[in-house]
Each structure stands twice: as C-alpha cells, then as structure tokens.
Protein backbone atom coordinates (compact mmCIF):
# COMPACT_ATOMS: atom_id res chain seq x y z
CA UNK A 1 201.99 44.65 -17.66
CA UNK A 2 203.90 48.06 -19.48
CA UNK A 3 204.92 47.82 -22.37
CA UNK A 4 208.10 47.15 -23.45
CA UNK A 5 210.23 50.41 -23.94
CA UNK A 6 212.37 50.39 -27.46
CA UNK A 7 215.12 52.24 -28.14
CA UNK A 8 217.12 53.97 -31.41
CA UNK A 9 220.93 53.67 -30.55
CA UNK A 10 222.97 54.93 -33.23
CA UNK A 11 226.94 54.32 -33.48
CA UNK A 12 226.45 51.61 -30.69
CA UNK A 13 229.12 49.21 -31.69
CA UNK A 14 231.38 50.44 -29.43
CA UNK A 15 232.31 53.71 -27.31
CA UNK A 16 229.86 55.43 -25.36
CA UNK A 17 227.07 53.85 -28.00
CA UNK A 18 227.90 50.38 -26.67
CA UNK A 19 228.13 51.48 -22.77
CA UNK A 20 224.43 52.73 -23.01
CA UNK A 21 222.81 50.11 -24.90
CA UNK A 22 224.19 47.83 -22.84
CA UNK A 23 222.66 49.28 -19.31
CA UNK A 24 218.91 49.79 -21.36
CA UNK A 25 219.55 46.36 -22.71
CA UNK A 26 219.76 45.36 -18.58
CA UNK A 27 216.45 47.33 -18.02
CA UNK A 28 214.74 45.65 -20.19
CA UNK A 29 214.65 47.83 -22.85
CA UNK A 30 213.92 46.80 -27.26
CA UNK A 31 217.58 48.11 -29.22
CA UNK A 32 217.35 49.32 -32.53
CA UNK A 33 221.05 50.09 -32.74
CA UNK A 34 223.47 50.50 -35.99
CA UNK A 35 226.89 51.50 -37.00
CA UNK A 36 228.90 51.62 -40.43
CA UNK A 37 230.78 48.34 -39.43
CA UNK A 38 228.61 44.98 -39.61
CA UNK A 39 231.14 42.81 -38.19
CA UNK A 40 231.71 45.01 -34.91
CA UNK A 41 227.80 45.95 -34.92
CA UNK A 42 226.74 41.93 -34.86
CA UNK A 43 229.17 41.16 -31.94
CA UNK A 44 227.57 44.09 -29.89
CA UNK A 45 224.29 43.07 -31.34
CA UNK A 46 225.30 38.85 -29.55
CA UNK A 47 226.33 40.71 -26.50
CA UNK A 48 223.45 43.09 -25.99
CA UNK A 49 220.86 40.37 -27.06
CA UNK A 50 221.61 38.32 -23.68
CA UNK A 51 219.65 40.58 -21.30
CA UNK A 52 217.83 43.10 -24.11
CA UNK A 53 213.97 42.21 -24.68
CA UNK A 54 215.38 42.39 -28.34
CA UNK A 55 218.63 43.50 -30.26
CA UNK A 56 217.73 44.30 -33.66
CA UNK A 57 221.44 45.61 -35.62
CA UNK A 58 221.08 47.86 -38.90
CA UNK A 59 224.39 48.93 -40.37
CA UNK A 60 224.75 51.64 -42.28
CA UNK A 61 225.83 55.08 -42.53
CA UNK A 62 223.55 57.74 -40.67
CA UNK A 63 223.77 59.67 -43.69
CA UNK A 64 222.11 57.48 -45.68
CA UNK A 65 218.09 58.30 -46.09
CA UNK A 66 217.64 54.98 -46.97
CA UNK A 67 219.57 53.32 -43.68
CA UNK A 68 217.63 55.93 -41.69
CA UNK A 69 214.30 55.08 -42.84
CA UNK A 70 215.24 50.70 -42.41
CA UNK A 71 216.09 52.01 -38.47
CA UNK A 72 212.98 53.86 -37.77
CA UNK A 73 211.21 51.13 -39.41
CA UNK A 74 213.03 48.29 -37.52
CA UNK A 75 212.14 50.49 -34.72
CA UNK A 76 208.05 50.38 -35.15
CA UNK A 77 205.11 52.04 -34.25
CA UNK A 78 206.43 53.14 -31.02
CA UNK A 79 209.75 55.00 -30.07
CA UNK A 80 210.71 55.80 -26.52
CA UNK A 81 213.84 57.22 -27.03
CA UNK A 82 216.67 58.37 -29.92
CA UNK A 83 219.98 58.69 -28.87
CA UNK A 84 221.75 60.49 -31.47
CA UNK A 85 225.67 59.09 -31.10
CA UNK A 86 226.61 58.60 -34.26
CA UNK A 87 229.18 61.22 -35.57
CA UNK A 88 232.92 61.39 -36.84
CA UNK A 89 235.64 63.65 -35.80
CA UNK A 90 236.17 64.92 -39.44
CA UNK A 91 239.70 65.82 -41.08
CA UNK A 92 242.99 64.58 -38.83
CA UNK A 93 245.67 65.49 -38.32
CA UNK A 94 243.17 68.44 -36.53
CA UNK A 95 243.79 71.44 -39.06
CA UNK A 96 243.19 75.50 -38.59
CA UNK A 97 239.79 76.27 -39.83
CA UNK A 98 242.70 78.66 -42.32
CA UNK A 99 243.34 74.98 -43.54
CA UNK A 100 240.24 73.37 -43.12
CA UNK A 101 239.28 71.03 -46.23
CA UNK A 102 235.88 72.20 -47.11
CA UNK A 103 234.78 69.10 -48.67
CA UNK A 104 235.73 67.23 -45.42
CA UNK A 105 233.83 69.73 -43.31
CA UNK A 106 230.45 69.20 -45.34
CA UNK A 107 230.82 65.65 -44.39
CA UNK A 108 231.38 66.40 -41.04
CA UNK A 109 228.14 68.56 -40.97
CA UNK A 110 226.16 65.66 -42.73
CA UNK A 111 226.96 63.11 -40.52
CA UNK A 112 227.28 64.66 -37.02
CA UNK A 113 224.20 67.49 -37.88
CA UNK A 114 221.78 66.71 -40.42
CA UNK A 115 221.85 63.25 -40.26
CA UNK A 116 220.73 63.58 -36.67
CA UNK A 117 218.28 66.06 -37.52
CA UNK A 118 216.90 64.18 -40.55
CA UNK A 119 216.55 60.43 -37.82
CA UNK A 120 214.68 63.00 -35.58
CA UNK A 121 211.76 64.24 -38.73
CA UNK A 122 211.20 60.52 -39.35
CA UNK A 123 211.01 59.17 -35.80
CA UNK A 124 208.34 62.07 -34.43
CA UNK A 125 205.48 60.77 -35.80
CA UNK A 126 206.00 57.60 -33.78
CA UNK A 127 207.24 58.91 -30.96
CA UNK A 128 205.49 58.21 -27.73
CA UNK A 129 204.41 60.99 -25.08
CA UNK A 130 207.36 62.10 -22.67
CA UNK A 131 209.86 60.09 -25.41
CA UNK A 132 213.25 61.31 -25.04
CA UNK A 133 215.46 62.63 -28.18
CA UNK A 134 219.25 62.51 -26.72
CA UNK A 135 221.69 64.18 -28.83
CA UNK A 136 225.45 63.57 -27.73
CA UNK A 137 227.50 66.71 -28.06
CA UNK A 138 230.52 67.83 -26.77
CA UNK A 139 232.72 70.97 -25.30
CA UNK A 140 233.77 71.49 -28.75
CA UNK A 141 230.82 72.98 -28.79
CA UNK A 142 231.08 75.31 -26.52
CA UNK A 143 234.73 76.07 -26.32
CA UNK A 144 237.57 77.46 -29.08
CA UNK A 145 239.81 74.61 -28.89
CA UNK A 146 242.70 74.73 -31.75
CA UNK A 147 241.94 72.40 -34.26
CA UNK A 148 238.24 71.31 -33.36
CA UNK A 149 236.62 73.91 -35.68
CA UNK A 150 235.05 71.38 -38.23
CA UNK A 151 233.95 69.50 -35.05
CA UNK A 152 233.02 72.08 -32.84
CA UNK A 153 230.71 73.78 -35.32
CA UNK A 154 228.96 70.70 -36.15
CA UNK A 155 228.48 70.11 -32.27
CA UNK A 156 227.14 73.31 -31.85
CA UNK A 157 224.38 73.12 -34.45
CA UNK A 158 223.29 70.42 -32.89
CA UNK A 159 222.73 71.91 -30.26
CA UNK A 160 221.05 74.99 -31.50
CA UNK A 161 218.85 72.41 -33.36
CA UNK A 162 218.26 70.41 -29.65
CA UNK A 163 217.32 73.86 -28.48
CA UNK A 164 215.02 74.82 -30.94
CA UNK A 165 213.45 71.74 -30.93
CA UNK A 166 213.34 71.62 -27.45
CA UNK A 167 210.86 74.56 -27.36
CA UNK A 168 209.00 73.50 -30.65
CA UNK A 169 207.83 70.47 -28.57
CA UNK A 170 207.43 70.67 -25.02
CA UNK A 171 205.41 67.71 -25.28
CA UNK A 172 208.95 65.59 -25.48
CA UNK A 173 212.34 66.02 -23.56
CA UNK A 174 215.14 66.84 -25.60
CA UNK A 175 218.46 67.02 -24.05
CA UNK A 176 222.05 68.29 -25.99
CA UNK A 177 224.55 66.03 -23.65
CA UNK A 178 228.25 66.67 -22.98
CA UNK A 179 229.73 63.18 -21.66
CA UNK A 180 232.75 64.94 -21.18
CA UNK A 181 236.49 63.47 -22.34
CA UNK A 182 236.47 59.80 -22.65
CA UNK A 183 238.83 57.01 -23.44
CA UNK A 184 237.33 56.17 -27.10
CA UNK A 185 238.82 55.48 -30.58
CA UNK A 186 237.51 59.40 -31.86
CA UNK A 187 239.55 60.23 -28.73
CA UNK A 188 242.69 58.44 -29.75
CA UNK A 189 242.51 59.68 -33.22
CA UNK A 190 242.41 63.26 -32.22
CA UNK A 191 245.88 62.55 -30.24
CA UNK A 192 247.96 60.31 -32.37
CA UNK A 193 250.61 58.62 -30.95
CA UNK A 194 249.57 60.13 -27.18
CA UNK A 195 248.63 58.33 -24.33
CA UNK A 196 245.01 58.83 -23.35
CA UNK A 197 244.41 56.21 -20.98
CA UNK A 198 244.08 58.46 -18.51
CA UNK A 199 240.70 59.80 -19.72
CA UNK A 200 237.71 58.06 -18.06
CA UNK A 201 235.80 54.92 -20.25
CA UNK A 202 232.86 56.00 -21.76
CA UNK A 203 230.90 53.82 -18.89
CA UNK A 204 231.39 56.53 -16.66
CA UNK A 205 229.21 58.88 -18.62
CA UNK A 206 226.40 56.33 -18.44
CA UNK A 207 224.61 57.17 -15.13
CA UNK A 208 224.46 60.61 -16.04
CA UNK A 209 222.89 60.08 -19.27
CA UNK A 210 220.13 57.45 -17.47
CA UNK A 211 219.25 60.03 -15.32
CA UNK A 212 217.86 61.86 -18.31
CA UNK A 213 215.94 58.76 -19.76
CA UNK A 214 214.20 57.74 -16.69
CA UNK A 215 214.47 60.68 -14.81
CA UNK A 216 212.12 64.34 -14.75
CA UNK A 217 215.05 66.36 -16.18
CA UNK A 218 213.84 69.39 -18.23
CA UNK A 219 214.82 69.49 -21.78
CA UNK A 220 218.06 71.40 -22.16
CA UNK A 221 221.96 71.28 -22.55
CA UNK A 222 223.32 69.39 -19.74
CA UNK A 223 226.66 67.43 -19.23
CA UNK A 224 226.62 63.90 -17.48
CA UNK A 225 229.10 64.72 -15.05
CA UNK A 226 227.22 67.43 -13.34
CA UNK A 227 223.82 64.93 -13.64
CA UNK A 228 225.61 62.11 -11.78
CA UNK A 229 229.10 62.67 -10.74
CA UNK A 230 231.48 59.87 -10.39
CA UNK A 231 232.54 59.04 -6.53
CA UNK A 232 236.38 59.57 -5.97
C-alpha cells in the first residue's frame, strides 16, 4: 500500500487555499493547513476532514516563527508538498510607490516573501524525494500595474527566490504559479465598491495547479491557465 501523501496548505480557509485543499483532500491526501482566522480555518478544517485522510488546522500568522515551526511539526517526518498561499495585498486604497507607507510595505515583504521562504528552510529537511514546493504568485509580478508596487515587488521576490531555489535543488520541483485574476476577497479589496464577479472562482485555477503536483512539470514559473485551460 503507498503511503499516504501529506500536504502544507497555508491561507486555506478560503480563496484559492480552500479550492486546492479541498481537491487533495478528495485524493486522499493528509492537510496541514492554517490561516490567521480560527473560526473560518475550523469550518474549512469540518469540511475538508470528510474525504481528507486527515485535516489537521493551525492558525496563525505565517510570520510567526513560532506558528511556522507548530505547522511543519503538525506536518511530520514526511512532506510531499508546500503550497505557499498565504499572503496579503498590503496598503489599500492601492497607493503610488511616491506614497507608499514604508512600514506597510515591510509587512507586505514579511508575510508574502520571507515568511514563505523561512516555511521552505524548515520543511527541507523533511521533505520527501520529487516533493513539490508551490509558491502562488501573481502578474503583479511581472507587470507595472499602478498601484501594485508593494505587491508586485513582494511577488517578484518570490519568484526570484522559487528560481534560485529551483536550481539549488534539482532534486525537488519548485514551481512560482500565476492563477491568474480570480473572484477572491484580496480581489475585492483591491477594487472597492466594483463589481468583480465577473472574474473566474479560484476553482478554476485548480486543475492547472494539480497538474504540477501529480504531474512531470519541470520546476519553473508557470501560470495555471496555460497548464490546463478552462473549456469555453
């Protein structure tokens, strides 16, 4: 019989987080999942738990060394995969970087860079051969939207640090994954007041991203559109 394949979800109470647990939690998979709110994070937990081998919900803050270290040990000996989710959109209204708070932006990079980075160094001793390490990024990234500097830049680190990575271990697959625009809360509260329901749910980014866990994908930057595009 293989052994059962466990998983590190971070911000997985809802959003795209949620949406992937939930289709490992249908193949079988062990969850390891945590957000900052318990009450949300316990009622995904209930949900997930009803086809999941097992749900096991941390909450915390990914910044936190000490909520980072109670995941990885939650998770145990063996990891298959880290999904890096986790992250927050930083100051709103969106400023000009000419305006950008600089106290907010060092959160920003905590959170959505380091705190990644810093799950990664204590997970890679227990990672298993061929594990996957999936870092969700964005265009922001990539492209100079107005406004998405603090965001953006803290994207693209992440990446750089995927990249690096990437090449530092060949022994792993490490992806940097753009699901694209998607109906979510961060989405909504980087248009107040607009209508975004005509943005895709963050379900639609799931097949894409499976392709990378199960699939022979090298490591790399990839988007989950172009890895499984939706029919329509």
């Amino acid at each position: 019989m293989s052994q059962t394949r466990t998983a590190i979800v971070t911000g997985a109470s809802r959003g795209l987080g949620l949406a992937l647990a939930g289709a490992l939690a249908q193949r079988g998979w062990r969850l390891v999942i945590d957000a900052r709110g318990a009450d949300d994070l316990e009622a995904a937990r209930a949900t997930l738990a009803q086809s999941a081998a097992e749900v096991v919900a941390v909450a915390g803050d990914v910044a936190d060394a000490g909520h980072r270290g109670a995941l990885v040990e939650a998770a145990g000996r063996r990891i298959d995969l880290l999904v890096n989710n986790a992250s927050v959109l930083g100051a709103t209204p969106l400023p000009a970087l000419a305006d950008y708070p600089l106290d907010a932006l060092e959160q920003v990079l905590r959170i959505n860079t380091i705190a990644p980075l810093a799950l990664i160094q204590l997970a890679l001793p227990r990672m298993a051969a061929d594990a996957r390490i999936v870092n969700i990024t964005s265009d922001a990234a990539v492209a100079g939207y107005e406004g998405w500097g603090g965001y953006g830049a803290s994207k693209a680190a992440l990446e750089q640090l995927s990249n690096v990575l990437g090449a530092e271990r060949p022994d792993l697959r490490v992806y940097a994954v753009d699901p694209g625009d998607m109906n979510t809360r961060m989405q909504q509260d980087a248009f107040p007041g607009e209508d975004i329901s005509d943005r895709p749910p963050p379900q639609e980014s799931v097949p894409g991203l499976l392709v990378l866990v199960e699939g022979d994908v090298p490591s790399g930057r990839h988007r989950t559109a172009a890895l499984a595009p939706v029919a329509g």
